[in-house]
Protein backbone atom coordinates (compact mmCIF):
# COMPACT_ATOMS: atom_id res chain seq x y z
CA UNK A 1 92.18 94.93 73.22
CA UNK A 2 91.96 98.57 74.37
CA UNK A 3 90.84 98.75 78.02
CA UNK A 4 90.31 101.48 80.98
CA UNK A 5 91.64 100.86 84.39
CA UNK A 6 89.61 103.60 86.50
CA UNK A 7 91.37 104.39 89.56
CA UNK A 8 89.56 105.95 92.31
CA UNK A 9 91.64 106.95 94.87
CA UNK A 10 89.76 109.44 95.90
CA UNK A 11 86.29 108.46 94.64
CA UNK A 12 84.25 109.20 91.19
CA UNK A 13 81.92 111.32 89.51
CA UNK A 14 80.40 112.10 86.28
CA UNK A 15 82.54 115.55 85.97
CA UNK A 16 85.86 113.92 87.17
CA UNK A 17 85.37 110.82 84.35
CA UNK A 18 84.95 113.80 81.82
CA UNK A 19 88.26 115.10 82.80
CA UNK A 20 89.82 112.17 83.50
CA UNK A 21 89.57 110.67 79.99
CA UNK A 22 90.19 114.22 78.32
CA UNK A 23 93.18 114.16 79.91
CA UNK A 24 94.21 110.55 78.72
CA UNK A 25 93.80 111.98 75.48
CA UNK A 26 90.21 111.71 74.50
CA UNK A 27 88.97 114.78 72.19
CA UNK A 28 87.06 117.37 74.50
CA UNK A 29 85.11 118.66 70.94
CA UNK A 30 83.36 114.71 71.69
CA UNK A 31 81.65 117.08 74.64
CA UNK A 32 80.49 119.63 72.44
CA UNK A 33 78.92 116.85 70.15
CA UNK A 34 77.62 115.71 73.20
CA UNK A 35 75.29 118.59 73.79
CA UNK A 36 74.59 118.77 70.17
CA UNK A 37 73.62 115.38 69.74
CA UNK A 38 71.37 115.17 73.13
CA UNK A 39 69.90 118.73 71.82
CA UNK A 40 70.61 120.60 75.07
CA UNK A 41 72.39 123.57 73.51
CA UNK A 42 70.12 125.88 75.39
CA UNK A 43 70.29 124.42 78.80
CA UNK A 44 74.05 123.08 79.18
CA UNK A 45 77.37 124.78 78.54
CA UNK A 46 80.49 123.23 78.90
CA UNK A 47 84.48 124.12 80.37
CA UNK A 48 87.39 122.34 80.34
CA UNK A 49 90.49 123.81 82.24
CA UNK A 50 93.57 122.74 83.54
CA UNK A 51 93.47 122.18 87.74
CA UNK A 52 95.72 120.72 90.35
CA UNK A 53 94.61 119.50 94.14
CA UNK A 54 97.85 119.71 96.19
CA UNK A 55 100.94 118.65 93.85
CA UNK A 56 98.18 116.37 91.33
CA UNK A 57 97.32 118.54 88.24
CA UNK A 58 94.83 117.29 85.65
CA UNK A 59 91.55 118.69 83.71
CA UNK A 60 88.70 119.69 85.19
CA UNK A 61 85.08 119.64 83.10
CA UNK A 62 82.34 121.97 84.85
CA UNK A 63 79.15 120.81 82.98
CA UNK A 64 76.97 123.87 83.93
CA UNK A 65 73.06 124.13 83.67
CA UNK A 66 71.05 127.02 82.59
CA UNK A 67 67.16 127.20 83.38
CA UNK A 68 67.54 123.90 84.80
CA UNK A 69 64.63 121.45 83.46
CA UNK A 70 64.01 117.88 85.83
CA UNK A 71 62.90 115.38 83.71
CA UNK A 72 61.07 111.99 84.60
CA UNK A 73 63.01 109.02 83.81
CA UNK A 74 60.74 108.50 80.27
CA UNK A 75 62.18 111.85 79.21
CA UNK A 76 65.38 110.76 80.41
CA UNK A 77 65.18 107.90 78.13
CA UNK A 78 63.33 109.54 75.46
CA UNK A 79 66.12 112.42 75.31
CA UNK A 80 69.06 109.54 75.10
CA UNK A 81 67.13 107.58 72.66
CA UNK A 82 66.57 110.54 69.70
CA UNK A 83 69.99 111.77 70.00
CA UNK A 84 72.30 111.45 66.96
CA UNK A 85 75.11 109.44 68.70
CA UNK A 86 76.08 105.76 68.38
CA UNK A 87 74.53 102.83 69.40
CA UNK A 88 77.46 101.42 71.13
CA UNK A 89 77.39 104.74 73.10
CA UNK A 90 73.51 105.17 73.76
CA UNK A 91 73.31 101.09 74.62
CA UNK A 92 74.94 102.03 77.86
CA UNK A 93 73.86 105.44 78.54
CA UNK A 94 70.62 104.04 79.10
CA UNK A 95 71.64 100.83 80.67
CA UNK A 96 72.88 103.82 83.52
CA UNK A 97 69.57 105.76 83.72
CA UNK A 98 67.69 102.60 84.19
CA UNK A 99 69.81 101.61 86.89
CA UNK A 100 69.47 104.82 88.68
CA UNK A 101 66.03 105.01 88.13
CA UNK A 102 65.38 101.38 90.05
CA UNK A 103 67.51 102.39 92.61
CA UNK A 104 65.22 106.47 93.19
CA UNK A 105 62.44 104.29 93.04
CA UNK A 106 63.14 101.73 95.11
CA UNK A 107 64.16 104.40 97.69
CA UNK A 108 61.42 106.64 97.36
CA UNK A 109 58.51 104.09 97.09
CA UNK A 110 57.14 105.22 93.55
CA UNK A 111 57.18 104.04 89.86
CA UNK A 112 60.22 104.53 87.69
CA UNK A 113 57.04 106.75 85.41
CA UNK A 114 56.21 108.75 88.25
CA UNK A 115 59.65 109.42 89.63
CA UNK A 116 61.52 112.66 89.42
CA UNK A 117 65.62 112.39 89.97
CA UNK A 118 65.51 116.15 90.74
CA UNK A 119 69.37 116.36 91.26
CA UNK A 120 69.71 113.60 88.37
CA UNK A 121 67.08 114.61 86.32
CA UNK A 122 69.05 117.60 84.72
CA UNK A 123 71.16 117.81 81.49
CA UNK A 124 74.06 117.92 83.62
CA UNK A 125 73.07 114.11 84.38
CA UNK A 126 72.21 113.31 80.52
CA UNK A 127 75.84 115.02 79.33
CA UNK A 128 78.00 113.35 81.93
CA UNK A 129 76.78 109.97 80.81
CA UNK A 130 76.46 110.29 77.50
CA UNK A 131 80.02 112.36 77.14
CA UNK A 132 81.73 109.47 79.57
CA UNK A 133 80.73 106.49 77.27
CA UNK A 134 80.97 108.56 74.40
CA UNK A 135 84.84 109.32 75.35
CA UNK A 136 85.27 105.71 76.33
CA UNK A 137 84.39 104.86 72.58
CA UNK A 138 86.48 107.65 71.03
CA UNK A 139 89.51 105.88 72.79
CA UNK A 140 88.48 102.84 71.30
CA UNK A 141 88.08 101.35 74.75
CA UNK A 142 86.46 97.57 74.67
CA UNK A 143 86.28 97.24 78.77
CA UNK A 144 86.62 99.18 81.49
CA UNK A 145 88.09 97.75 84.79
CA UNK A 146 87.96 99.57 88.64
CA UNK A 147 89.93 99.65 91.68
CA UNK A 148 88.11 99.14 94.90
CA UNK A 149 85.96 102.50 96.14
CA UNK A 150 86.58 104.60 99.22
CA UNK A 151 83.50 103.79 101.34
CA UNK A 152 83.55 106.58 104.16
CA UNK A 153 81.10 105.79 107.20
CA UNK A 154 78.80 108.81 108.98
CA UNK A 155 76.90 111.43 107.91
CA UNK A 156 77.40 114.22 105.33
CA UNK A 157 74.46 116.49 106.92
CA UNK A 158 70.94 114.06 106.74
CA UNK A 159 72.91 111.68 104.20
CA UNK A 160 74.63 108.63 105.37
CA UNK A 161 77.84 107.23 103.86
CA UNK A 162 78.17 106.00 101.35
CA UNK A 163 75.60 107.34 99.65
CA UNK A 164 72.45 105.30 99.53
CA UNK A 165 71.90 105.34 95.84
CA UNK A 166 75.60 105.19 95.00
CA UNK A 167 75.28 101.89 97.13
CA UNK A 168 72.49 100.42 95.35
CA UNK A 169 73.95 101.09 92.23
CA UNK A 170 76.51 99.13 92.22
CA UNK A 171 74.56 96.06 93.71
CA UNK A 172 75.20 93.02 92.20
CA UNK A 173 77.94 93.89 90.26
CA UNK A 174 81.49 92.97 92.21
CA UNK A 175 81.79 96.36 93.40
CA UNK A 176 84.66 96.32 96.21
CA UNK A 177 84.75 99.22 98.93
CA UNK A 178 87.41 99.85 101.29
CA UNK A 179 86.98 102.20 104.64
CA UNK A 180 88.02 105.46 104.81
CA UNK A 181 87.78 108.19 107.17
CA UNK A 182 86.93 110.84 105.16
CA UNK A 183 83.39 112.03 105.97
CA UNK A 184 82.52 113.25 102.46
CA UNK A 185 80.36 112.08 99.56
CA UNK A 186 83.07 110.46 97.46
CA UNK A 187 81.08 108.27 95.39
CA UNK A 188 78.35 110.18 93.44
CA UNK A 189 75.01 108.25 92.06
CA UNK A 190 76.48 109.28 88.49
CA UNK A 191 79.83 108.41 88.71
CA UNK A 192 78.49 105.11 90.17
CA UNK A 193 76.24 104.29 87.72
CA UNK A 194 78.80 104.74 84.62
CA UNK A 195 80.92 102.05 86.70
CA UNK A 196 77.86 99.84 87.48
CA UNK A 197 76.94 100.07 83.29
CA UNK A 198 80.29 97.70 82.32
CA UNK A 199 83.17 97.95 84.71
CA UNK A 200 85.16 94.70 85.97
CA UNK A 201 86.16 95.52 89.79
CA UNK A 202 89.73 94.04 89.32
CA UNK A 203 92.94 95.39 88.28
CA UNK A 204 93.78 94.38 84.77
CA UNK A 205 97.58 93.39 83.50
CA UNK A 206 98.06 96.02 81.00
CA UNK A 207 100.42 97.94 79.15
CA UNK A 208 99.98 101.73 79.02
CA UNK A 209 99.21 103.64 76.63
CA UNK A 210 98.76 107.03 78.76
CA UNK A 211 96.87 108.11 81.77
CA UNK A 212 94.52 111.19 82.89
CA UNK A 213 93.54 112.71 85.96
CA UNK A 214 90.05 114.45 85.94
CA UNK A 215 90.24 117.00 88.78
CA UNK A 216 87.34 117.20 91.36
CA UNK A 217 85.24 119.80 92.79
CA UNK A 218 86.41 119.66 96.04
CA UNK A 219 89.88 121.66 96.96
CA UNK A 220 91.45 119.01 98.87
CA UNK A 221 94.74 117.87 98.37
CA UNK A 222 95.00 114.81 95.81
CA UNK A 223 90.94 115.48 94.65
CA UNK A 224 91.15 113.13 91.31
CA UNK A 225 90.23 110.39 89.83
CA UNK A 226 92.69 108.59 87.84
CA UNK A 227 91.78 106.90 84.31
CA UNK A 228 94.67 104.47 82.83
CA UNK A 229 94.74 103.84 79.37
CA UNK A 230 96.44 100.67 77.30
CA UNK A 231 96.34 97.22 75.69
CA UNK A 232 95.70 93.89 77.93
CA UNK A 233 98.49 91.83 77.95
CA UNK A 234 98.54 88.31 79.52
CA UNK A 235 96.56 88.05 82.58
CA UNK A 236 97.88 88.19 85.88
CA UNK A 237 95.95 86.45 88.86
CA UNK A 238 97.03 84.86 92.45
CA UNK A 239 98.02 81.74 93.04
CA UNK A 240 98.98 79.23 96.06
CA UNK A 241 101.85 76.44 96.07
CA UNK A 242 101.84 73.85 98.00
CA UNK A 243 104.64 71.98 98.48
CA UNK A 244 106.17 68.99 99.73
CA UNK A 245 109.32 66.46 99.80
CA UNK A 246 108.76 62.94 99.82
CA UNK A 247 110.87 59.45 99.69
CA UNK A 248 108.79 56.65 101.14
CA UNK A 249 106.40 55.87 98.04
CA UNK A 250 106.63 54.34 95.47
CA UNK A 251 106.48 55.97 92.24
CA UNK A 252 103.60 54.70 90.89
CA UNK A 253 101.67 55.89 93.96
CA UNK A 254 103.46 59.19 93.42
CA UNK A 255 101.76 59.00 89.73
CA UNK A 256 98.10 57.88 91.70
CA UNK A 257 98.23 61.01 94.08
CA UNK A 258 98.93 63.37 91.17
CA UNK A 259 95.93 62.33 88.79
CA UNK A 260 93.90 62.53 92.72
CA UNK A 261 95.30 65.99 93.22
CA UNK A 262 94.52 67.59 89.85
CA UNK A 263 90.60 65.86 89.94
CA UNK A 264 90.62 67.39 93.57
CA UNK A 265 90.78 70.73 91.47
CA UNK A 266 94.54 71.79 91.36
CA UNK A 267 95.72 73.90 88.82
CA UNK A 268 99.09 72.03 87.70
CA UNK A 269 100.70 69.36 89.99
CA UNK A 270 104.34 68.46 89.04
CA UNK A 271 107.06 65.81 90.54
CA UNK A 272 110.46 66.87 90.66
CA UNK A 273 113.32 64.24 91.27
CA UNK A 274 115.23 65.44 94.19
CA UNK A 275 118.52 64.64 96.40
CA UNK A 276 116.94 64.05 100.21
CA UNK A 277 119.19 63.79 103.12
CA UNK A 278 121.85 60.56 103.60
CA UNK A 279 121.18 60.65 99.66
CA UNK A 280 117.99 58.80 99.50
CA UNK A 281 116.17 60.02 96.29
CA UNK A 282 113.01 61.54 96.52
CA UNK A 283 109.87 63.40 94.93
CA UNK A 284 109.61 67.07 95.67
CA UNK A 285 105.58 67.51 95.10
CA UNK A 286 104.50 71.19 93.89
CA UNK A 287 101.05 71.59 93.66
CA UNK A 288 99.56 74.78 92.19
CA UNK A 289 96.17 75.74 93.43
CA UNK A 290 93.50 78.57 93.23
CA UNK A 291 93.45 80.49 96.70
CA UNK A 292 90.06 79.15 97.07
CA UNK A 293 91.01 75.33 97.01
CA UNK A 294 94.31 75.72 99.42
CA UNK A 295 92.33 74.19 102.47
CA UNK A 296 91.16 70.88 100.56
CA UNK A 297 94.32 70.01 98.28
CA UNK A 298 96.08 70.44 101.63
CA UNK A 299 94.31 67.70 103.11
CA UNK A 300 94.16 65.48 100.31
CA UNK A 301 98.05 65.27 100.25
CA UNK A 302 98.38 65.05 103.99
CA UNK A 303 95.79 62.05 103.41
CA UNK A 304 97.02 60.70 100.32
CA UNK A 305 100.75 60.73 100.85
CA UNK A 306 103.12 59.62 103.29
CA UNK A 307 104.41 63.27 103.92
CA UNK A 308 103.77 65.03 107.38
CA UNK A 309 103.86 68.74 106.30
CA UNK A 310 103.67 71.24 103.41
CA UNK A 311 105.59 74.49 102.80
CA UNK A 312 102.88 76.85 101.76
CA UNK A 313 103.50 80.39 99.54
CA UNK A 314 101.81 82.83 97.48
CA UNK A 315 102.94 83.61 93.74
CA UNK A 316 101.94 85.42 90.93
CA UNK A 317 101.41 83.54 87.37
CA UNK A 318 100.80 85.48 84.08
CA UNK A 319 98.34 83.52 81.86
CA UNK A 320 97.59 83.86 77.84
CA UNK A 321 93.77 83.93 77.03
CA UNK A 322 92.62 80.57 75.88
CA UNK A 323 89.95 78.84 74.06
CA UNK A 324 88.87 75.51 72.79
CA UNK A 325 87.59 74.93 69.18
CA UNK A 326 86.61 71.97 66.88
CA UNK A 327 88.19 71.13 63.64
CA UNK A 328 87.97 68.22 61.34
CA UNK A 329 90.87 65.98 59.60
CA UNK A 330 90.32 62.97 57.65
CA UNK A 331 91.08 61.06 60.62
CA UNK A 332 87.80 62.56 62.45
CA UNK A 333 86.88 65.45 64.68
CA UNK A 334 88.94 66.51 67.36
CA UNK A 335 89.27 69.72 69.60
CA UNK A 336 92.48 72.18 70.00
CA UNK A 337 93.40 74.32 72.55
CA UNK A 338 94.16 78.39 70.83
CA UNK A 339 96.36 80.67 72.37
CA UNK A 340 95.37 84.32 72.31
CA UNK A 341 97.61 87.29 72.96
CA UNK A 342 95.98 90.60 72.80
CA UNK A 343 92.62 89.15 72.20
CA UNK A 344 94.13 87.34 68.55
CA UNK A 345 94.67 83.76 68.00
CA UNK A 346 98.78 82.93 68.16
CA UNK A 347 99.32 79.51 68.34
CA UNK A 348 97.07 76.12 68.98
CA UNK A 349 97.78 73.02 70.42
CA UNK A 350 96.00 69.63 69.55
CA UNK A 351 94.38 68.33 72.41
CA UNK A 352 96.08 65.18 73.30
CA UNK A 353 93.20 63.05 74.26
CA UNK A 354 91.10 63.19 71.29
CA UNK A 355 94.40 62.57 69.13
CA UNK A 356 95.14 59.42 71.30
CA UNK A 357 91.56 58.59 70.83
CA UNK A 358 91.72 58.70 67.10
CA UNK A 359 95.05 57.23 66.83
CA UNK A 360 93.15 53.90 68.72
CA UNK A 361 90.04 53.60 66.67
CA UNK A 362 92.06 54.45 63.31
CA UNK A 363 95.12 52.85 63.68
CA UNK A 364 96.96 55.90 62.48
CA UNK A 365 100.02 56.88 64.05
CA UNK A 366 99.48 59.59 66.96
CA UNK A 367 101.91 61.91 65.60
CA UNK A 368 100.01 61.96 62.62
CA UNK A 369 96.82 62.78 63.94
CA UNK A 370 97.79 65.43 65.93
CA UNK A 371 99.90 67.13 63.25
CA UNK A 372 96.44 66.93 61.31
CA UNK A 373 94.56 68.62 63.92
CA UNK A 374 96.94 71.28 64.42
CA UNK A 375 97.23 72.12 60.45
CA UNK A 376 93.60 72.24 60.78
CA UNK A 377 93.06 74.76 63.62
CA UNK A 378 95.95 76.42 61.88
CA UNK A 379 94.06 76.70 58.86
CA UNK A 380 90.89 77.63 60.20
CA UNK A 381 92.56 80.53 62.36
CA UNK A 382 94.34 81.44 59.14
CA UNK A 383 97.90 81.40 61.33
CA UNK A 384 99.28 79.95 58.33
């Protein structure tokens, strides 16, 4: 699966997406249809150049505006709407003007109908959307993903930062900020808004493909947003271990606390054998649990055990996607467990509890059944 990792280092707008993903390798002549298809050939005009900010070169877009016309939201809509682009591309164009329009209303105290955006009511607005997500689909990107946003705190003249609407776009979807110190508008309302339309705040586990830098207006040093470019590979999230070494219980107690520890909500639990001090053999307990659940699968095994301390740590683990289907053999229904890499099916895996389940009420040797569920998900995944 093709995906975008937008990294903004130094903030995002509409321009500095265009130039970003031009300079990943989208086709700038997508802009051009841009203003065809939106039929603002009289009003917009586009430029594309090569820019750097300190030692960081990349491509700048100026979108420029002749007799600028503000529209109300309905024209807004209306305009995205009739234009001769795709679906998948007009979808969320307009999933971004309705969330800017809540957010001018809500902050002005009139109806969306009534409301003029004034600064994001112009066909600068209309092309930076529609080129961004237009761009995205040239690429062939599926999802985009976003590092956390620079969230200065102050003023910028009357305006305090972040921006109010740039804020309030981006409620309710995962949005992370970090503090800066910069005292500058570094989120605009547009570049939030194409973020707030699809993006994942998290950092994907990716290979890449190739990366862009779309320049900003500003002349300061380092003024860019950064858009990666590649294919997801296995994911990557955090993990906690908790450990411990044991040789006072018995080992069908040690068996008890494990099937306790994974209902508790651990991840994997597993027993190692182990050499203790004045060679008494012993359990070395590893239990791996989301960062969430550290707190309470630490107390169950202080409670549940004999042990009087844990070794705690931080790892990484990189998981295949997964799913669960239903298949049926002539021994009955069961479900298997599919391994995806790269968003395709590579390999399944009967699951062992409905095969043990079948093998009871059937009498048919477990083996059996489960090689008959996994030819069947096989088959219906058409691995062969």
């Amino acid at each position: 699966m093709t995906i975008a990792y937008f990294d903004c280092f130094a903030g995002i707008s509409g321009d500095m997406t265009l130039g970003a993903l031009i300079d990943a390798g989208a086709d700038q002549a997508v802009l051009d249809a841009t203003i065809e298809a939106l039929g603002l050939g009289n009003e917009a005009t586009i430029e594309v150049r090569h820019e750097t900010r300190g030692h960081l070169g990349g491509t700048r877009v100026l979108v420029q505006t002749v007799d600028r016309v503000e529209r109300t939201v309905p024209a807004l809509r209306s305009v995205v709407e009739d234009a001769d682009a795709p679906e998948r591309v007009k979808a969320p164009v307009l999933d971004a003007i309705n969330r800017l329009a809540r957010v001018e209303a809500r902050l002005h105290g009139t109806s969306e109908e009534q409301l003029h955006l004034h600064e994001l009511g112009g066909a600068d607005t209309l092309v930076d959307l529609m080129g961004a997500f237009w761009l995205l689909h040239s690429l062939d990107v599926d999802q985009v993903y976003s590092s956390a946003l620079p969230a200065p705190r102050g003023r910028m003249g009357s305006m305090p930062l972040p921006a109010p609407a740039s804020v309030r776009v981006l409620e309710g979807t995962g949005a992370v900020f970090e503090a800066t110190d910069t005292v500058l508008e570094l989120v605009t309302p547009t570049g939030a808004a194409i973020l707030a339309a699809g993006a994942r705040f998290e950092r994907p586990a990716m290979s890449l493909r190739s990366i862009g830098y779309g320049i900003g207006a500003r002349e300061t040093p380092g003024n860019a947003l950064a858009v990666w470019i590649g294919e997801t590979i296995a994911s990557q999230t955090g993990v906690t271990l908790i450990e411990t070494n044991i040789d006072d219980m018995a080992p069908n107690l040690v068996a008890a606390l494990c099937e306790d520890l994974m209902d508790a909500g651990a991840l994997d639990v597993t027993v190692t054998h182990a050499l203790m001090k004045k060679g008494r053999a012993g359990h070395l307990i590893t239990i791996m649990s989301p960062p969430d659940l550290v707190a309470h699968l630490t107390d169950n095994l202080l409670r549940r055990s004999t042990t009087l301390g844990v070794r705690i740590s931080t790892a990484q683990r990189v998981t295949a996607q997964r799913r669960i289907i239903e298949v049926k053999t002539r021994f009955g229904t069961a479900h298997a467990k599919v391994k995806e890499l790269d968003g395709k099916p590579f390999d399944v895996a009967p699951e062992y509890e409905d095969c043990r389940r079948i093998s009871r009420e059937t009498g048919a040797d477990l083996r059996e059944v489960m090689r008959a569920v996994s030819d069947a998900a096989r088959k219906e995944l058409d691995l062969g």
